[in-house]
Protein backbone atom coordinates (compact mmCIF):
# COMPACT_ATOMS: atom_id res chain seq x y z
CA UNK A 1 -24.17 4.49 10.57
CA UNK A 2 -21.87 2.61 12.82
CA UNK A 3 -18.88 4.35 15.61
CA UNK A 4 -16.56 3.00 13.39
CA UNK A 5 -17.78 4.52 10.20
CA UNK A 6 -18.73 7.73 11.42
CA UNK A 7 -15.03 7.72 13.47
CA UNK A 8 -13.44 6.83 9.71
CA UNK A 9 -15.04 9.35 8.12
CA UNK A 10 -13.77 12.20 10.70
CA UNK A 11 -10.44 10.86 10.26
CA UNK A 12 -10.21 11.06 6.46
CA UNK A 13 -11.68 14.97 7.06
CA UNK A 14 -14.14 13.44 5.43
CA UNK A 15 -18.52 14.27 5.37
CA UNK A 16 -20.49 10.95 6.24
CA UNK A 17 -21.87 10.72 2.74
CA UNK A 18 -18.45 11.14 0.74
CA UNK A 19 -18.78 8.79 -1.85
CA UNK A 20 -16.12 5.67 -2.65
CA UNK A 21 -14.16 8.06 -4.73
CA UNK A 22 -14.01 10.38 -2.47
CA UNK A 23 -12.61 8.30 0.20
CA UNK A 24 -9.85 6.98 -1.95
CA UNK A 25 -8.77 10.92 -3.34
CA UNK A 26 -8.38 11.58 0.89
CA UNK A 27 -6.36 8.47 1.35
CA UNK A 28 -3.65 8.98 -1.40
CA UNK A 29 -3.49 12.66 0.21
CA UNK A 30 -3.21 12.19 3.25
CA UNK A 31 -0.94 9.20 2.83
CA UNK A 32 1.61 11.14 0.44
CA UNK A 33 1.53 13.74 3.20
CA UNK A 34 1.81 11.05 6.48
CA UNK A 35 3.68 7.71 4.88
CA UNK A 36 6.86 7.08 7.31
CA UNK A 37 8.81 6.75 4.34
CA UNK A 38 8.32 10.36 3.11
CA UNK A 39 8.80 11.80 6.81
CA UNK A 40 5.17 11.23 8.43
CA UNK A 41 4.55 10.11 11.80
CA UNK A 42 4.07 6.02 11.78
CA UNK A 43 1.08 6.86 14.24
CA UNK A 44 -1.19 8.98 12.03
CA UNK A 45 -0.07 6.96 8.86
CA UNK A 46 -1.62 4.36 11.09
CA UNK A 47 -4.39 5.80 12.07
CA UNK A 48 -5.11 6.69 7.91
CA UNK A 49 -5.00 3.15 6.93
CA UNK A 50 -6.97 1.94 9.55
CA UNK A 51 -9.70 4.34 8.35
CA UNK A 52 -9.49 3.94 5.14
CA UNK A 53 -9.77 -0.32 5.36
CA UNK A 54 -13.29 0.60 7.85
CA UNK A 55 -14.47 2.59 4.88
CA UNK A 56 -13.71 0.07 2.09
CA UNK A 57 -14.33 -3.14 3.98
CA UNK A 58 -16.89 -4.55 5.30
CA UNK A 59 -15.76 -7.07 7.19
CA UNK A 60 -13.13 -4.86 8.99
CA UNK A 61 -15.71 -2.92 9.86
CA UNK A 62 -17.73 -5.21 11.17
CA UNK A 63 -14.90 -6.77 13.52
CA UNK A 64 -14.24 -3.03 14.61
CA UNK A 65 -17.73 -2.57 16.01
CA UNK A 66 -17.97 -6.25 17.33
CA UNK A 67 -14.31 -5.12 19.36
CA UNK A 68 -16.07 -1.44 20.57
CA UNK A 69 -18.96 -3.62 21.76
CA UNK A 70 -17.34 -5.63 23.75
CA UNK A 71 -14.90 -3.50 25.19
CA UNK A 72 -17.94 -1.36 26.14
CA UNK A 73 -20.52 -4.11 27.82
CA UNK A 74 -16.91 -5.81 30.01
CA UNK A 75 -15.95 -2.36 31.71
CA UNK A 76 -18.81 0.40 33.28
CA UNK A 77 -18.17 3.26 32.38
CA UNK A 78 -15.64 5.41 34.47
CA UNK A 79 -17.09 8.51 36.48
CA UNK A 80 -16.33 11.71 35.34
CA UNK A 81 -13.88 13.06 37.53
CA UNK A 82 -11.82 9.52 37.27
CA UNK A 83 -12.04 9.71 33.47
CA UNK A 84 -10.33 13.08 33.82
CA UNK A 85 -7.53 11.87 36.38
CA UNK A 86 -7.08 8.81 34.49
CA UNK A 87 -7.94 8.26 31.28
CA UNK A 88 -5.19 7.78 28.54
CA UNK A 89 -7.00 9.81 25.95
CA UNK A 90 -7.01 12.99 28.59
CA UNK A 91 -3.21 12.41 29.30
CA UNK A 92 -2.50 11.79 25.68
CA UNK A 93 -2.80 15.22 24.34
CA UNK A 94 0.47 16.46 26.01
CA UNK A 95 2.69 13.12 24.52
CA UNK A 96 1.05 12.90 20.73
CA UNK A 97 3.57 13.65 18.04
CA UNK A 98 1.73 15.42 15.14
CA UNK A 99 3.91 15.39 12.12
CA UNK A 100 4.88 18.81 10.59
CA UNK A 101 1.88 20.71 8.67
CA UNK A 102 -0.63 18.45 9.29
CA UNK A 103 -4.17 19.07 8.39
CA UNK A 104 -7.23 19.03 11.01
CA UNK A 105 -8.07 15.13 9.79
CA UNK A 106 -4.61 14.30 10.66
CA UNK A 107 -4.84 15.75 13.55
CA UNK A 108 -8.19 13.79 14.32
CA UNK A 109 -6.09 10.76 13.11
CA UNK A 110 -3.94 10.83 16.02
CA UNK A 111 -6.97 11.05 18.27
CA UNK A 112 -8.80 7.75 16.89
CA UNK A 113 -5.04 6.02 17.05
CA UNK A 114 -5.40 6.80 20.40
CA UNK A 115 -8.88 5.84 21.03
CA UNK A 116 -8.49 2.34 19.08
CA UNK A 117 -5.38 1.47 20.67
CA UNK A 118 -7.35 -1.57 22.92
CA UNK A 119 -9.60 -2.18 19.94
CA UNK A 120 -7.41 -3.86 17.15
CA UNK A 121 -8.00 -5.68 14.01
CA UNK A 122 -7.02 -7.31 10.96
CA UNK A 123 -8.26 -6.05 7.42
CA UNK A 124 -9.57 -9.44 6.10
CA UNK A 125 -10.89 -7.76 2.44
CA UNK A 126 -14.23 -8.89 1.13
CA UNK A 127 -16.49 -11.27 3.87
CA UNK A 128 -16.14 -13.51 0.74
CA UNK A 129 -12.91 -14.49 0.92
CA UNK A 130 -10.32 -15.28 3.95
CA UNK A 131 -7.04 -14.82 4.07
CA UNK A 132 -4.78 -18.41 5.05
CA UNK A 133 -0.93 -18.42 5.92
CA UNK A 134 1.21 -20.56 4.09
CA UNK A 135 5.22 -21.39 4.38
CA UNK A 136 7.20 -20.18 7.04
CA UNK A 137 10.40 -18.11 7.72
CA UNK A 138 12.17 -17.97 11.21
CA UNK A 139 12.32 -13.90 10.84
CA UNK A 140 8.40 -13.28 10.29
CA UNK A 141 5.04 -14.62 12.13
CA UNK A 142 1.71 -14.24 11.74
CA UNK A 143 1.97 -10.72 13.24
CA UNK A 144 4.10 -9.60 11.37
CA UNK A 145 2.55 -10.07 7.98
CA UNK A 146 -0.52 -8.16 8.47
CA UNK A 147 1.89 -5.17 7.47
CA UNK A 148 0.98 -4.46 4.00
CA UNK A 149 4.08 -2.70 2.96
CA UNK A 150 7.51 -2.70 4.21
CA UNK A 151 10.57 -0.89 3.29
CA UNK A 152 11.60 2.21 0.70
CA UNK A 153 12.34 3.01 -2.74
CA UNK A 154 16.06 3.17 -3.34
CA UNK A 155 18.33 6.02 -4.51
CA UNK A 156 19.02 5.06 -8.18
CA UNK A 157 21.60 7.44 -9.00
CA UNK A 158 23.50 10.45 -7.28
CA UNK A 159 20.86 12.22 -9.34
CA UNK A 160 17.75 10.70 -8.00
CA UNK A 161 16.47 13.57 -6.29
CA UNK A 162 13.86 13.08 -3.29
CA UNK A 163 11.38 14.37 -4.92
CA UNK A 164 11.65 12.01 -7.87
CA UNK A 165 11.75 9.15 -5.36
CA UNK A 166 8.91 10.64 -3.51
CA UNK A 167 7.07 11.00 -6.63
CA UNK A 168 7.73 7.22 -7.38
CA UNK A 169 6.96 5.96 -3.95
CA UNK A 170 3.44 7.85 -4.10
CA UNK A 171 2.76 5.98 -7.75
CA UNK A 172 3.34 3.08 -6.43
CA UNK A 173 1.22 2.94 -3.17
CA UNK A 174 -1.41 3.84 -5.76
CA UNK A 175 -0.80 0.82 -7.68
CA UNK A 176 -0.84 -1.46 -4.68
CA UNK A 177 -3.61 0.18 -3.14
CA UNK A 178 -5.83 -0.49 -6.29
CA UNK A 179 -4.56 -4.13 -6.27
CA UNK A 180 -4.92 -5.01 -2.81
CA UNK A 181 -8.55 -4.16 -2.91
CA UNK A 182 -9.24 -6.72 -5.27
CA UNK A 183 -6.83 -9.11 -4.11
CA UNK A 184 -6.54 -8.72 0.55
CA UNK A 185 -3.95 -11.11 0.36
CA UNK A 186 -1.35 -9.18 -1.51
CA UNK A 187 1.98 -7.94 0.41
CA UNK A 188 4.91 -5.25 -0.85
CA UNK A 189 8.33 -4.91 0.16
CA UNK A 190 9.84 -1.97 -1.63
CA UNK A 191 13.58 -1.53 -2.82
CA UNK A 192 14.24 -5.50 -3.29
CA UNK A 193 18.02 -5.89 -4.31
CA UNK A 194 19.06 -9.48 -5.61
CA UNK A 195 22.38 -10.13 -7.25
CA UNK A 196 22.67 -5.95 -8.11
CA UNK A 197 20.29 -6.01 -9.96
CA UNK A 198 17.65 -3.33 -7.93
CA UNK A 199 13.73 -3.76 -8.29
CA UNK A 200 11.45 -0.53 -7.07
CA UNK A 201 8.76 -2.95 -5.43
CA UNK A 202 7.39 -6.61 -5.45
CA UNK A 203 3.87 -6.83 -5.03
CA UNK A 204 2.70 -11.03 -4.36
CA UNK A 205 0.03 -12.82 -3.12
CA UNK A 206 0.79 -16.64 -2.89
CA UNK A 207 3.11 -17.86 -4.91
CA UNK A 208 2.98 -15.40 -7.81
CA UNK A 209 5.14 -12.17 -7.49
CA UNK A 210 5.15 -8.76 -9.97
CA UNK A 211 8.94 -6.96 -10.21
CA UNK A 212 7.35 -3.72 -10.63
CA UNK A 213 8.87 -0.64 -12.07
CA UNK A 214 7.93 3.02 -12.29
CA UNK A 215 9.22 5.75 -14.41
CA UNK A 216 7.45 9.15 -14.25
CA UNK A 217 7.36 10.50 -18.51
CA UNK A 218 5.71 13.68 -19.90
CA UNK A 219 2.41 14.61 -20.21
CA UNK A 220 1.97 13.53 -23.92
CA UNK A 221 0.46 10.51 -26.56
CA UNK A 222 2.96 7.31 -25.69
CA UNK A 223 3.66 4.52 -27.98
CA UNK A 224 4.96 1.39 -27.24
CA UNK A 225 5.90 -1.50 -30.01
CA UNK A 226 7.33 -3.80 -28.24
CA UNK A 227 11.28 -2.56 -27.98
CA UNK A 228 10.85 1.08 -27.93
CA UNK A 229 8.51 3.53 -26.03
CA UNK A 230 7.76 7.32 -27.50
CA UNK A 231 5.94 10.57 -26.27
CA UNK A 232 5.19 12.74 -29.72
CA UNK A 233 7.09 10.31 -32.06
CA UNK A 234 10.10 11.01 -29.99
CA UNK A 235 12.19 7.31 -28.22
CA UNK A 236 12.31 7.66 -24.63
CA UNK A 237 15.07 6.16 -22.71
CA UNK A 238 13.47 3.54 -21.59
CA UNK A 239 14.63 -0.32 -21.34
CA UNK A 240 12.63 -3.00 -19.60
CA UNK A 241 14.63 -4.68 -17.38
CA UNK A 242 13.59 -7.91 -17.15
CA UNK A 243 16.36 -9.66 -15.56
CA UNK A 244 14.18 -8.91 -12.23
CA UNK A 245 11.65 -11.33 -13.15
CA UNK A 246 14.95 -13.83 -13.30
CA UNK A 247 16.59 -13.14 -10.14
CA UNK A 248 13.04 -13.38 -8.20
CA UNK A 249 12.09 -17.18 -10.08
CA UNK A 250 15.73 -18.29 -9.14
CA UNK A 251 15.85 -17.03 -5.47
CA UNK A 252 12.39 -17.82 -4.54
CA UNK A 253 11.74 -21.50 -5.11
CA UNK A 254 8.34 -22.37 -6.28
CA UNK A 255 7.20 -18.91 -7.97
CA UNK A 256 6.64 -17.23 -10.52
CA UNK A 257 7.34 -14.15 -11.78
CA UNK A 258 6.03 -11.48 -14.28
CA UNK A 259 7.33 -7.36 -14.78
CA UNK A 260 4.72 -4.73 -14.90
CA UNK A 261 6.10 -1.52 -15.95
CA UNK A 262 4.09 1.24 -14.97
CA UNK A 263 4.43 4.63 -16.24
CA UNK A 264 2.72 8.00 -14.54
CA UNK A 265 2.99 11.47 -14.89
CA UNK A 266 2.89 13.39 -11.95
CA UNK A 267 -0.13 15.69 -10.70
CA UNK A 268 -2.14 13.98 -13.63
CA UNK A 269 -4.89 10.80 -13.19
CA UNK A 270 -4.35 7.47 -12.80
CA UNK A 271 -5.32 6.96 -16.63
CA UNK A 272 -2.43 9.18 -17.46
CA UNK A 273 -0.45 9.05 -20.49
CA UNK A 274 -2.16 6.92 -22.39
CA UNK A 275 0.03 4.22 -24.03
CA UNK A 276 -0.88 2.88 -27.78
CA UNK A 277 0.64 -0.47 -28.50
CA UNK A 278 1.64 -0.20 -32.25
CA UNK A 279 2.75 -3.23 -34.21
CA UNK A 280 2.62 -6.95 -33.92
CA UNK A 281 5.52 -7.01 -31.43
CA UNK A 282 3.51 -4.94 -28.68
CA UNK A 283 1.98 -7.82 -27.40
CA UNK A 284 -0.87 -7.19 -24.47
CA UNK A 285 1.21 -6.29 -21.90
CA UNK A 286 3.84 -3.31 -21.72
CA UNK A 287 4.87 0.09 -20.05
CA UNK A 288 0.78 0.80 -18.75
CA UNK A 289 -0.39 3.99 -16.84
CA UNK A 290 -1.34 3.18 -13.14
CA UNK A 291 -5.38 2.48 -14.11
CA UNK A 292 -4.42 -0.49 -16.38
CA UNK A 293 -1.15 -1.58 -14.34
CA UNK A 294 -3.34 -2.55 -11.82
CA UNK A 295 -5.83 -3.84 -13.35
CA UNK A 296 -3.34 -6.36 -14.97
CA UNK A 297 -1.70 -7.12 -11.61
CA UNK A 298 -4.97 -7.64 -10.74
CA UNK A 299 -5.34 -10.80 -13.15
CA UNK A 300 -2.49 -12.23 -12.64
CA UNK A 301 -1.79 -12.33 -8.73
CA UNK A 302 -5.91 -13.47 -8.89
CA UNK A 303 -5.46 -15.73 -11.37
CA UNK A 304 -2.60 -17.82 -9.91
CA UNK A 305 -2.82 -20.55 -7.05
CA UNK A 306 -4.21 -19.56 -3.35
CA UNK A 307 -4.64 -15.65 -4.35
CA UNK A 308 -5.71 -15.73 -0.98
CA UNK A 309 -2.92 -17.05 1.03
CA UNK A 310 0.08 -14.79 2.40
CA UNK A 311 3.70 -16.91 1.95
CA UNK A 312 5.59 -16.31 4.73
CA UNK A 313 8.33 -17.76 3.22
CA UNK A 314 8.20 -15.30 0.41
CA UNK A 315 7.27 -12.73 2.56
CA UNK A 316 10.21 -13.23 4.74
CA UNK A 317 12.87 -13.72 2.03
CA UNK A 318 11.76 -10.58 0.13
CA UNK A 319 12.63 -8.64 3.31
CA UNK A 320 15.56 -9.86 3.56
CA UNK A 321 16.48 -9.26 -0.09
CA UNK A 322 15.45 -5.89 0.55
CA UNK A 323 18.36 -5.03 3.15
CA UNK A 324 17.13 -2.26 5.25
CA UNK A 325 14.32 0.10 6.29
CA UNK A 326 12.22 -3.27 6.76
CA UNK A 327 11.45 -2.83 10.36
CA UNK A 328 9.44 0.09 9.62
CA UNK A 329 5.80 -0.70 9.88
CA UNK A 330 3.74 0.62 7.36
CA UNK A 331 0.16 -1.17 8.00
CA UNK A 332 -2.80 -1.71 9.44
CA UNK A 333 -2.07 -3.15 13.62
C-alpha cells in the first residue's frame, strides 16, 4: 500500500482494508461534523477531502506519491536534533486549531494537512478522463476552480431553523458527492439568488447546469403524479419551482438548464422515502430520494457537451449570483 493510502486511511479513522463503502459512511461524517459552513475548521475539512479523493481516485493518488517522491529524493533528510529545532510539523502542534469535539481522525486530519502542505494536488477523477478549462471570467482562474463547492444554503424563512439548513446542506453534499464521482468535472455554488427567485445549489459541468432543491419529508410511502406529492395518501406542501431553471437559461448564455428535486429524510439512507410515480402525468423525472437524484444528475451533466470541461465563465457568474460566503474555500488545494 502506498504513504498516501495508508496516510488517507488514518485520516478517515479508518483500518487499511475498509471497504469503498466504508470510506464514503466516514466522509459524510466527518464532513457534516468539519464542513466550514456548519462551523468546522477549513483546515481539517481540508485535510478530509483530500483523503477521501486519495481513497477514491486513482490518479490523485498516484500524483500524491509521485509529489512525496520527489520531495523526498531533492532534500536529505534533516538530522535529528535539526528536525526537532526546525521542523514545521514539531512547531505546529502549539498553532493547529482543532475544531470543537473533534474525533481522533480529525485530529490526525490536521496532522496530514500539515504534513502535505509542500505536497499539493489536483483531484483529476478517473485516469480516463481529464479535466479542460473552458470560458473565462475576470474574478476566477484556474486556481480557483479546483474548489469543488463554494458558498451556503440560505435562510428561507425567519423559521428556517439551523438545524433544518444544516440538515439540507448535509443532503446536498451527498448528492454532489455521488455526482462528482462519476462526473470530476462538476462544480457547486450553493445559495444562487437571480432575480429573487432563491435556488439551494447549482451543480454543472460544462455547459449544462441542475437548479437543485431539497426538502426533508417524513419517513413514509411518497407519491408523486405529476402536480402533487403525498406521504400516506396525504398532499404535501410541496410546489416545484421551476422558474429556477428560467432565470439560470436567461442569465447564463449558452446553457441549459434542468430542476432536480430531491427529497430525504433525515438519519435514514440515501434510498429514503421511496417515491412512486402514479399516473400518466408523472413523467420519469420528479421529487427523487438522494440514490436516484444523483443518479439522474448523473445522466444529464454526462450526457451533455464537454462533461469534462469546467466553464469558468459559468463558474464565475454563479458566484457572483450567489452574493456572499463565496470566498470560503471548501475543496481540495
Amino acid at each position: 500500500m502506498s504513504a498516501s493510502r495508508r496516510q488517507a486511511f488514518e485520516t478517515l479513522g479508518l483500518p487499511p482494508n475498509a471497504d469503498s463503502q466504508a470510506i464514503r459512511k466516514a466522509f459524510r461524517a466527518l464532513s457534516r461534523t468539519h464542513h466550514p459552513d456548519l462551523g468546522g475548521d477549513p483546515e481539517t475539512y481540508q485535510a478530509i477531502t483530500t483523503a477521501y479523493t486519495v481513497l477514491t481516485d486513482p490518479a490523485a493518488a498516484a500524483q500524491a506519491d509521485a509529489a512525496a517522491a520527489r520531495t523526498a529524493t531533492a532534500q536529505p533528510p534533516a538530522s535529528p536534533s535539526a528536525r526537532s529545532k526546525s521542523s514545521p510539523s514539531a512547531q505546529r502542534p502549539a498553532q493547529t486549531r482543532h475544531a470543537s469535539g473533534a474525533s481522533g481522525a480529525a485530529s490526525r486530519a490536521n496532522s496530514t494537512a500539515a504534513h502535505n502542505t509542500d505536497n499539493r494536488y489536483t483531484p483529476s477523477g478517473p485516469a480516463s478522463q481529464d479535466l479542460t478549462y473552458d470560458g473565462a471570467h475576470p474574478a476566477l482562474s484556474e486556481r480557483d476552480a479546483h474548489t469543488l463547492m463554494r458558498g451556503s444554503i440560505r435562510r428561507r424563512s425567519l423559521f428556517d431553523r439551523a438545524v433544518y439548513r444544516e440538515a439540507r446542506t448535509a443532503a446536498v453534499m451527498d448528492l454532489f458527492e455521488r455526482i462528482h464521482e462519476h462526473v470530476p468535472a462538476a462544480r457547486m455554488v450553493l445559495g444562487v439568488r437571480i432575480d429573487g427567485t432563491d435556488i439551494e445549489a447549482v451543480i454543472f459541468a460544462g455547459h449544462r447546469l441542475l437548479a437543485v432543491d431539497v426538502e426533508a419529508s417524513v419517513d413514509a410511502e411518497h407519491a408523486w403524479d405529476g402536480a402533487t406529492l403525498r406521504a400516506n395518501g396525504k398532499p404535501l406542501a410541496y410546489t416545484p419551482d421551476h422558474d429556477a431553471v428560467h432565470a439560470l437559461e436567461r442569465k447564463i448564455g449558452g446553457s441549459r438548464a434542468e430542476a432536480l428535486h430531491v427529497l430525504f429524510v433525515p438519519g435514514r439512507s440515501a434510498q429514503h422515502p421511496v417515491v412512486n410515480r402514479v399516473g400518466a402525468t408523472a413523467g420519469v423525472t420528479g421529487p427523487s430520494p438522494i440514490a436516484r437524484a444523483a443518479g439522474e444528475g448523473i445522466a444529464y451533466l454526462a450526457g451533455g457537451p464537454n462533461p469534462s470541461s469546467i466553464n469558468l465563465s459559468v463558474y464565475g457568474q454563479l458566484l457572483q449570483f450567489a452574493g456572499r460566503d463565496t470566498h470560503k474555500k471548501n475543496t481540495v488545494p
